[in-house]
N, C-alpha and C. Protein backbone atom coordinates (compact mmCIF):
# COMPACT_ATOMS: atom_id res chain seq x y z
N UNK A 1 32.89 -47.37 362.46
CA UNK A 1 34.00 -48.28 362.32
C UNK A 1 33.59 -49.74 362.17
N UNK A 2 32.58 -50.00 362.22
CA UNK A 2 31.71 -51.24 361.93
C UNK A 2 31.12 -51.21 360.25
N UNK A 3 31.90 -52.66 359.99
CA UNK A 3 31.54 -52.79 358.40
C UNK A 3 30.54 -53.64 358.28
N UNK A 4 29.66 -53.40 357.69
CA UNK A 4 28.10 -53.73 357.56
C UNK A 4 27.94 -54.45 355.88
N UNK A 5 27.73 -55.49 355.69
CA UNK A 5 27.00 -56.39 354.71
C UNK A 5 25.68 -56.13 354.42
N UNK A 6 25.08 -56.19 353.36
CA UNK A 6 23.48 -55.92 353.63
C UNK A 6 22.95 -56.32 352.17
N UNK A 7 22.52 -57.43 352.37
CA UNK A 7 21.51 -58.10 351.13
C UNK A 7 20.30 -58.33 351.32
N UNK A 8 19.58 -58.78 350.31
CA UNK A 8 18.02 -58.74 350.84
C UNK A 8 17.36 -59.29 349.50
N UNK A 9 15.49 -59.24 349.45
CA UNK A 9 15.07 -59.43 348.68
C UNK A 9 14.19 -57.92 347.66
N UNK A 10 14.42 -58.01 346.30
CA UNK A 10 14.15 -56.46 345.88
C UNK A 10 12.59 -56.92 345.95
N UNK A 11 12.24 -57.59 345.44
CA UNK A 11 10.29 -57.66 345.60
C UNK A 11 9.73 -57.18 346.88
N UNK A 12 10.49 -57.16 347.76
CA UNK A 12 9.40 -57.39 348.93
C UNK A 12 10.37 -56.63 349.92
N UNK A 13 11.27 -56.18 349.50
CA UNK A 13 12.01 -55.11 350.30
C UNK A 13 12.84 -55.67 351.74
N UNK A 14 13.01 -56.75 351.79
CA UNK A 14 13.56 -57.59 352.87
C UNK A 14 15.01 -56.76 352.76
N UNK A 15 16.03 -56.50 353.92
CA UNK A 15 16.74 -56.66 353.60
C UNK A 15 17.51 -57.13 354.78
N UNK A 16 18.97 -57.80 354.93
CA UNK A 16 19.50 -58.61 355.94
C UNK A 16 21.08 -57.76 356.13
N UNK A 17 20.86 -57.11 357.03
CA UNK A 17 21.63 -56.76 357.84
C UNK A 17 22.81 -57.59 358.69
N UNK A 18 24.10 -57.29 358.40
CA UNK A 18 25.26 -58.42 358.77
C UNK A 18 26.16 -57.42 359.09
N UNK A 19 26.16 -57.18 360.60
CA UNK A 19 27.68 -56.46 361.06
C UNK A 19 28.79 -57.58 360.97
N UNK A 20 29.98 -56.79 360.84
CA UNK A 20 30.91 -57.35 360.46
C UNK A 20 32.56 -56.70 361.46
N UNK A 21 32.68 -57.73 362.35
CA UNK A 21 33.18 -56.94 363.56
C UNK A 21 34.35 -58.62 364.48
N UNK A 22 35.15 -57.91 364.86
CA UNK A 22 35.87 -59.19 365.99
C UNK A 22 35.31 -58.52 367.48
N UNK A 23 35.85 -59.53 368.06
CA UNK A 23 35.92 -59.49 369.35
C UNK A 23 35.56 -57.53 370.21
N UNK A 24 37.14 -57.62 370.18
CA UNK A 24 37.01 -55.78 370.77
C UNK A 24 36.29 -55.02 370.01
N UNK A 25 35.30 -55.33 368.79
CA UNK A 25 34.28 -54.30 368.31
C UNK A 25 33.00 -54.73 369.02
N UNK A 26 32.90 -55.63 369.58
CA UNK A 26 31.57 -56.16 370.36
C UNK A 26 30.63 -55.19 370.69
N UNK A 27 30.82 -54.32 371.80
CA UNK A 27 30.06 -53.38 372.30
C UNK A 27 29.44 -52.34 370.70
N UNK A 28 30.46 -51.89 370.35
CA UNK A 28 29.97 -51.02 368.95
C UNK A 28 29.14 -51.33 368.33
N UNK A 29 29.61 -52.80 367.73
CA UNK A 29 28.34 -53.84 366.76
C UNK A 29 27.17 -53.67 367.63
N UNK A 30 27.03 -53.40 368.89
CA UNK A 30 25.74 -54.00 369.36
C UNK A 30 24.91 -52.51 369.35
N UNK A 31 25.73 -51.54 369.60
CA UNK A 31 25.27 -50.09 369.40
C UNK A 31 24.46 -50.17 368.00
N UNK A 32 25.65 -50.13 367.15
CA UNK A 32 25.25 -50.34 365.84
C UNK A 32 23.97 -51.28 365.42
N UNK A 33 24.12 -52.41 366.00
CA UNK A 33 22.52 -53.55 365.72
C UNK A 33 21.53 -52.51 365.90
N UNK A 34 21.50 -51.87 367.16
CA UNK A 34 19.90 -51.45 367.61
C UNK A 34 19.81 -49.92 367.37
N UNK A 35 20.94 -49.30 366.69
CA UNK A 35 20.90 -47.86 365.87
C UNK A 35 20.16 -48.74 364.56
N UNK A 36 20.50 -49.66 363.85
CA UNK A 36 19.76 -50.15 362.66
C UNK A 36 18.16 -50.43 362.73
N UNK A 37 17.91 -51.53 364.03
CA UNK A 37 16.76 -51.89 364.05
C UNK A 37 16.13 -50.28 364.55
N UNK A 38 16.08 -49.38 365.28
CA UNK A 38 15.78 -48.00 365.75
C UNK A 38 15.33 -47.51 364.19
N UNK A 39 15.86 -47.38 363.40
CA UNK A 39 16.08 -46.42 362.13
C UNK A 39 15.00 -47.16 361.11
N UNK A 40 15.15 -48.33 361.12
CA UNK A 40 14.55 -49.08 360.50
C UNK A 40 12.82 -48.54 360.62
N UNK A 41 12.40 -48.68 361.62
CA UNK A 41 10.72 -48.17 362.38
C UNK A 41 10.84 -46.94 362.49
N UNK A 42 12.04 -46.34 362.34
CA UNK A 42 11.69 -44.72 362.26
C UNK A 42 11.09 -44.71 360.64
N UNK A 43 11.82 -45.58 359.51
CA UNK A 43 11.72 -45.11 358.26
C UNK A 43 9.89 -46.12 357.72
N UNK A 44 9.61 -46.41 358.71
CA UNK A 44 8.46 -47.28 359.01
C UNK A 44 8.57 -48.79 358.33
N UNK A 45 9.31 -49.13 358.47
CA UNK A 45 10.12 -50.48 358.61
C UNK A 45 9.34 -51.38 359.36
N UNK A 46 9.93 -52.83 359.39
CA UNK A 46 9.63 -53.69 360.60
C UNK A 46 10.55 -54.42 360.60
N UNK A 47 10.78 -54.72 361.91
CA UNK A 47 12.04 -55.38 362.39
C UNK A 47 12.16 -56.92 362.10
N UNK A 48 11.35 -57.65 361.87
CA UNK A 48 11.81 -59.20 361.12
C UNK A 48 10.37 -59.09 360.01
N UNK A 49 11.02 -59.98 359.07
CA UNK A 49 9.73 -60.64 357.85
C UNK A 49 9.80 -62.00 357.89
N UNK A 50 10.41 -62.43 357.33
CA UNK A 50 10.33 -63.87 357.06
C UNK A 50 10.95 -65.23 358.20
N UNK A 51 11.91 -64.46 358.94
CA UNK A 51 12.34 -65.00 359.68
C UNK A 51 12.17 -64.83 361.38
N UNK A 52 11.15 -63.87 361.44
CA UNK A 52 10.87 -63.80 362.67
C UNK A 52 11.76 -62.70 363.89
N UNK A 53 11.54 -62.66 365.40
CA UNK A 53 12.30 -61.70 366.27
C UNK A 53 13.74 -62.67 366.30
N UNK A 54 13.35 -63.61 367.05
CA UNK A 54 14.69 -64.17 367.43
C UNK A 54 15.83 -63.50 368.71
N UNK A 55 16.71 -64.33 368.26
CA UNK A 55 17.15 -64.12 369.77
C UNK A 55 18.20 -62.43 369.33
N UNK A 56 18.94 -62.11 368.09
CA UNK A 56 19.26 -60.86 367.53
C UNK A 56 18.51 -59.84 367.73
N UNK A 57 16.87 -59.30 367.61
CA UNK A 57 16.59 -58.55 367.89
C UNK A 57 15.26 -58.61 368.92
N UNK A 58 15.61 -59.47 369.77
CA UNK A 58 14.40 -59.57 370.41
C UNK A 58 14.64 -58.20 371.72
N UNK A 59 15.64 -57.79 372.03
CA UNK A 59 15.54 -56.71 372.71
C UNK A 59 15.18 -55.41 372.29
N UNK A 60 14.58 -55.79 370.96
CA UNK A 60 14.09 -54.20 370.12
C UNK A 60 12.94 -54.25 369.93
N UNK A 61 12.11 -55.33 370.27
CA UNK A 61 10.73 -55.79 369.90
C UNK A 61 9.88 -54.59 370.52
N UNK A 62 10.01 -53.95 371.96
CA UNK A 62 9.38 -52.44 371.93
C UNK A 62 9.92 -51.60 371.04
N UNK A 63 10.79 -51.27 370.33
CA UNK A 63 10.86 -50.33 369.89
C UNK A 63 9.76 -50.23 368.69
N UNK A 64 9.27 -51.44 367.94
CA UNK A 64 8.53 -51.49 366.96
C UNK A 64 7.21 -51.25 367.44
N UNK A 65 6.72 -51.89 368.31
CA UNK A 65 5.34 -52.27 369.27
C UNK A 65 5.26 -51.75 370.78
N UNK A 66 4.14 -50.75 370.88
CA UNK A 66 4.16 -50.04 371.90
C UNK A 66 3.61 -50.99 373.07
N UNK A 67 4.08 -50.68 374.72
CA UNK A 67 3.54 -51.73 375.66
C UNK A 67 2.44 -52.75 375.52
N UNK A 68 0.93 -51.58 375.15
CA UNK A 68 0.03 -52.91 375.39
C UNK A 68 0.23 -53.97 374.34
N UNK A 69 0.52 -53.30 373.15
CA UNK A 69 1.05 -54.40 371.94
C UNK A 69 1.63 -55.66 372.50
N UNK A 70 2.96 -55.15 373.31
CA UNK A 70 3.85 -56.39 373.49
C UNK A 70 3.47 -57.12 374.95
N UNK A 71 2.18 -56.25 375.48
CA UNK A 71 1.96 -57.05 376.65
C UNK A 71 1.11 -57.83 376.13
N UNK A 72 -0.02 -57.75 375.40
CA UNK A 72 -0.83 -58.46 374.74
C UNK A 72 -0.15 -59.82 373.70
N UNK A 73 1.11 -59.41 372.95
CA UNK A 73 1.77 -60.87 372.49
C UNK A 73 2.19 -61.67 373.42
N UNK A 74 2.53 -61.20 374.73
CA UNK A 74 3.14 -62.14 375.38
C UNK A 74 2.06 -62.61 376.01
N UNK A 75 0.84 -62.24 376.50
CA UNK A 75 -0.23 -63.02 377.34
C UNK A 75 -1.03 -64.37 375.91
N UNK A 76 -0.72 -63.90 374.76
CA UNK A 76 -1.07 -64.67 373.55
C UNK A 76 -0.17 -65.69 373.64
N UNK A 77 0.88 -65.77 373.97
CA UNK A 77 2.37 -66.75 373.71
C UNK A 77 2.01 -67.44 375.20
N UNK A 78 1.62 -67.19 376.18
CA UNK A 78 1.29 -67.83 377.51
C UNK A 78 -0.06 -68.66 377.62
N UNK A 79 -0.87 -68.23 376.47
CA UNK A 79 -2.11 -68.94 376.51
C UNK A 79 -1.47 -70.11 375.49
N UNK A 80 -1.07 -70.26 374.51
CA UNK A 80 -0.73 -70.69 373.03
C UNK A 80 0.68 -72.06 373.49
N UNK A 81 1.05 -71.55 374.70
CA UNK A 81 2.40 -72.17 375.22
C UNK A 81 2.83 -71.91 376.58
N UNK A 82 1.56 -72.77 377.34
CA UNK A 82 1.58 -72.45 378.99
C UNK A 82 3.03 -72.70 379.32
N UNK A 83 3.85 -73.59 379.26
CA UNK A 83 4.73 -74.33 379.63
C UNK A 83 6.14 -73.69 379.45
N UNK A 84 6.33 -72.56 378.65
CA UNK A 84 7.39 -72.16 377.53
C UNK A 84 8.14 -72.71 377.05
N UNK A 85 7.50 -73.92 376.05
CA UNK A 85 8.01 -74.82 375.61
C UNK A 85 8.91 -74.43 374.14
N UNK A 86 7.99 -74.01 373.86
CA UNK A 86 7.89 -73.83 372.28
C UNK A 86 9.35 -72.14 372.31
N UNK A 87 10.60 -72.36 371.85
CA UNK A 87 10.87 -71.10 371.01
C UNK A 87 11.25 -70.57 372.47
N UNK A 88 11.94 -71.26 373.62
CA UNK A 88 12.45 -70.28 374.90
C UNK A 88 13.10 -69.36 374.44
N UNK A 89 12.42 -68.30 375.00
CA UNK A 89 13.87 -66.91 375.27
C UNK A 89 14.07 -66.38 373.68
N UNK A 90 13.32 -66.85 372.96
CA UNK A 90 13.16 -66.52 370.94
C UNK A 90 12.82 -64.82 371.17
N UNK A 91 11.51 -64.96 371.83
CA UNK A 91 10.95 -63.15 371.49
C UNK A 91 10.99 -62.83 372.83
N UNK A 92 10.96 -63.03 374.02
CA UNK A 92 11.20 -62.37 375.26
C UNK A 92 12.27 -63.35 376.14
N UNK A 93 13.24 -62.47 376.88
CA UNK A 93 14.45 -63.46 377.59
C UNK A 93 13.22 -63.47 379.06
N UNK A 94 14.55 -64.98 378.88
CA UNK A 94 13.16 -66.03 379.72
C UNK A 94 12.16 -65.92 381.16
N UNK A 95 13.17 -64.46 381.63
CA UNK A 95 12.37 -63.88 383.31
C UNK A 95 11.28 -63.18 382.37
N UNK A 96 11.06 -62.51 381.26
CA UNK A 96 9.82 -61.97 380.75
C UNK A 96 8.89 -62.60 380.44
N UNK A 97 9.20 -64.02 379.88
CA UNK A 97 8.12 -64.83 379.42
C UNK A 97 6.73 -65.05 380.18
């Protein structure tokens, strides 16, 4: 019941995903977001290109990258940005950082 937009780039296979939803579809859209990003790495996908995790799919960032992966970016992002200056709460919400 969620109407979905979806443009992209044909060279390079980008494509941009836009639910399309009010208020009382909230919960669904959000089902729907992370049934997309899920499907996406099933079809061996990756979940951002050009634009990065961000704050949209940063709760899917395991699904792409298994633990030590994402324990290892985040001890990289702690050396790189003791302070968490740079990009708060962008790829991990901020008690993970």
């Amino acid at each position: 019941g969620i109407r979905i937009a979806t443009y992209g780039h044909a060279g390079d296979g980008n494509l941009h995903v836009n639910l399309l939803f009010d208020e009382a579809q909230r919960r669904a859209a959000e089902v729907a977001a992370q049934d997309v990003l899920r499907i996406a790495v099933e079809l061996d996908g990756a979940l951002s290109g050009e634009h990065g995790i961000g704050l949209s799919k940063r709760d899917a960032f395991d699904v792409e990258h298994p633990p030590l992966n994402v324990l290892l970016h985040q001890q990289l992002k702690k050396q790189l940005d003791p302070h968490g200056i740079l990009n708060p709460g962008k790829i991990w919400r901020p008690e993970a950082s």
